[in-house]
C-alpha atoms as a PDB file:
ATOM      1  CA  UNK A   1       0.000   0.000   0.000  1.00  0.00           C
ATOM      2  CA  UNK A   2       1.047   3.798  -0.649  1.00  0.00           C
ATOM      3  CA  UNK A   3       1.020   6.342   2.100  1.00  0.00           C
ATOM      4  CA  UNK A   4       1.072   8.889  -0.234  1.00  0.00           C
ATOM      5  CA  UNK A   5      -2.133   7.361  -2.563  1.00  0.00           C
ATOM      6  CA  UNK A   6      -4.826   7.603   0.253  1.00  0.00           C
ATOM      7  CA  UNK A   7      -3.950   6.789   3.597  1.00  0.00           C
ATOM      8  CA  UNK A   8      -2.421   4.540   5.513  1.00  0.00           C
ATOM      9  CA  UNK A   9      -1.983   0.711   5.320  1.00  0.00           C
ATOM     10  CA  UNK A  10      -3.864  -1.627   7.691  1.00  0.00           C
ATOM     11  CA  UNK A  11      -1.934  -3.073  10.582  1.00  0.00           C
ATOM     12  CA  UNK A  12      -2.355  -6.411   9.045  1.00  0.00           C
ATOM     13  CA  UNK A  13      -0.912  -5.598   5.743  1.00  0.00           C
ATOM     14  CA  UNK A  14       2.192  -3.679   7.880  1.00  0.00           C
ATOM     15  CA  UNK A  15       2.643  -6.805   9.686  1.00  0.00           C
ATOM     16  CA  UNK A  16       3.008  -8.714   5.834  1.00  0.00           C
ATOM     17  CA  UNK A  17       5.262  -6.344   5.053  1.00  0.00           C
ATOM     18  CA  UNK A  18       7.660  -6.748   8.510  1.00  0.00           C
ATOM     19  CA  UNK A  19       7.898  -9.667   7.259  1.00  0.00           C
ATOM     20  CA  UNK A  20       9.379  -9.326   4.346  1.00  0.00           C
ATOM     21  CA  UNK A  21      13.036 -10.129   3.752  1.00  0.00           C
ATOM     22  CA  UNK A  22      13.138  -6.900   1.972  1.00  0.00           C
ATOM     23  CA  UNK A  23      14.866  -3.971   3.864  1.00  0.00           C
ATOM     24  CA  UNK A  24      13.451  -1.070   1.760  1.00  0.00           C
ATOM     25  CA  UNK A  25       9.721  -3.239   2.507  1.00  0.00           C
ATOM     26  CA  UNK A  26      10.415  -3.289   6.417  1.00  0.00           C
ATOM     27  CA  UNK A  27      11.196   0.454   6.563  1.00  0.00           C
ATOM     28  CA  UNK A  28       8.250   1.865   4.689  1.00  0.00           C
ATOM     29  CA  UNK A  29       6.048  -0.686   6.905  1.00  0.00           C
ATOM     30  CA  UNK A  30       7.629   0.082   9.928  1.00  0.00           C
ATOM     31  CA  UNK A  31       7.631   4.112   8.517  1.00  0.00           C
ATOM     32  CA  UNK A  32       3.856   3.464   7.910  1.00  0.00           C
ATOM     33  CA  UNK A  33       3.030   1.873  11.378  1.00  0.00           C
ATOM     34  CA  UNK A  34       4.647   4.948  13.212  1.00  0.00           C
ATOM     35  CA  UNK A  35       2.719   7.447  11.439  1.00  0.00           C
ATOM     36  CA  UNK A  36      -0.351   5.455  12.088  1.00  0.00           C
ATOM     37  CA  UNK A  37       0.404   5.503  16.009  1.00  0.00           C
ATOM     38  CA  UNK A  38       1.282   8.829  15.975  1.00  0.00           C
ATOM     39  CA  UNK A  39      -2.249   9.441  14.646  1.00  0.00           C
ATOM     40  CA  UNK A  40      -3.412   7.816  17.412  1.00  0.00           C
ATOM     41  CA  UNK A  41      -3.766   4.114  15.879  1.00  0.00           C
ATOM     42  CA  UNK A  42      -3.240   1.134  17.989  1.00  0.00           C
ATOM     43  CA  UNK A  43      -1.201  -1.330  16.387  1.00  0.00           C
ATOM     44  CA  UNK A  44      -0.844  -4.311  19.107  1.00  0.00           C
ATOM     45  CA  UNK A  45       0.104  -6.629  16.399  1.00  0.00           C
ATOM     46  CA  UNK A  46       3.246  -4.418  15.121  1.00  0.00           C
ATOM     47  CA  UNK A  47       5.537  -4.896  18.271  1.00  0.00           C
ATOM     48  CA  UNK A  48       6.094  -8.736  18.007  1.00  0.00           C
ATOM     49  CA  UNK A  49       6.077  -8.207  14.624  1.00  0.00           C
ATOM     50  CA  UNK A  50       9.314  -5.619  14.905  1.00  0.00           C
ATOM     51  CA  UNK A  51      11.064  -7.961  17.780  1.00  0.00           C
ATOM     52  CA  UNK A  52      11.261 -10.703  15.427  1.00  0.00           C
ATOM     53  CA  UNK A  53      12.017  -9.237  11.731  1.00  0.00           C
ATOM     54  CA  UNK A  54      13.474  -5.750  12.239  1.00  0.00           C
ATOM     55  CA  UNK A  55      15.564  -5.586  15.611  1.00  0.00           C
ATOM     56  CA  UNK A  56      18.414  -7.584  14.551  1.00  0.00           C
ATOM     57  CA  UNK A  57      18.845  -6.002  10.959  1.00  0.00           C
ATOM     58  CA  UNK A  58      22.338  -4.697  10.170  1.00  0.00           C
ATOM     59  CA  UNK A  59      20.221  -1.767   7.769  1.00  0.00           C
ATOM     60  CA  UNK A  60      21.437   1.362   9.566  1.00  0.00           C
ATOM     61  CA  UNK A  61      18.043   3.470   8.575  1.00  0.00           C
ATOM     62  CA  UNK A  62      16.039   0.235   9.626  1.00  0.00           C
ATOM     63  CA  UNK A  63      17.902   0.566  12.966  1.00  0.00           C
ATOM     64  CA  UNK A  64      17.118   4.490  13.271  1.00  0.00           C
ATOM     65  CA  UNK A  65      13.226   3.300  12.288  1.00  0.00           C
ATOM     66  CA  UNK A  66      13.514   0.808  14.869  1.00  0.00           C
ATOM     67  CA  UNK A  67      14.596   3.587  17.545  1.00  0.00           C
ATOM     68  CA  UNK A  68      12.220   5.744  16.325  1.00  0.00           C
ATOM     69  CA  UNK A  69       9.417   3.182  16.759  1.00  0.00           C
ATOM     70  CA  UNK A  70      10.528   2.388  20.783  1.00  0.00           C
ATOM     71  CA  UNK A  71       9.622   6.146  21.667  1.00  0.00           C
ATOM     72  CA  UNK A  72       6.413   5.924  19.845  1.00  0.00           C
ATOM     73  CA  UNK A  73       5.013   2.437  21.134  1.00  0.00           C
ATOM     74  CA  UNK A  74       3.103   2.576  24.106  1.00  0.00           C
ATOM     75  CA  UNK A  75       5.651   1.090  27.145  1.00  0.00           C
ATOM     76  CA  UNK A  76       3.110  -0.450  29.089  1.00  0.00           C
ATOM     77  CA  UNK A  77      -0.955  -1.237  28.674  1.00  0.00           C
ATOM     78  CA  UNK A  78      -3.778   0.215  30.425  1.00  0.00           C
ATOM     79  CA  UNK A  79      -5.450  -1.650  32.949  1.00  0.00           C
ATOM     80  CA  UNK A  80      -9.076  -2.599  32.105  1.00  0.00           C
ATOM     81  CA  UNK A  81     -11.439  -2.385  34.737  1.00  0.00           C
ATOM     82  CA  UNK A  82     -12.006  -6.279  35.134  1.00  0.00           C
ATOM     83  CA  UNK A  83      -8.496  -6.824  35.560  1.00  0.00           C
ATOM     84  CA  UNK A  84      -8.420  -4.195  38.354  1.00  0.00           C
ATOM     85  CA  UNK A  85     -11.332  -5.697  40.190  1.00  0.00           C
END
């Protein structure tokens, strides 16, 4: 999907593209999934998804993306109220 041709792609076709063994793929996914949570977008799936196919990349941009992404993601969840009862 293009982010400039209308939007943003869903979280599940970000997480196809994570996947990819394509570097220039993983960055505009990963580019795509930040904008999306900056926009206020919860993307729960996107995290593992980054662990597993991004973290260890020796791509220097894909490393600044990856940085990038840590300040973005939310650190922690919020509580829901059955799980505080």
């Amino acid at each position: 999907a293009d982010v400039r041709a209308g939007g943003l792609p869903s979280e599940e076709e970000i997480a196809k593209d994570l996947e990819s063994t394509d570097n220039e793929v993983k960055k505009h996914a990963l580019k795509a999934a930040i904008m999306a949570m900056l926009g206020g977008e919860a993307m729960p799936r996107i995290l593992m998804q980054v662990i597993r196919f991004c973290i260890n990349s020796d791509d220097k941009q894909l490393k600044k993306l990856c940085m990038l992404y840590w300040e973005v993601v939310p650190k922690y969840q919020e509580f829901t109220s059955e799980e505080i009862a």
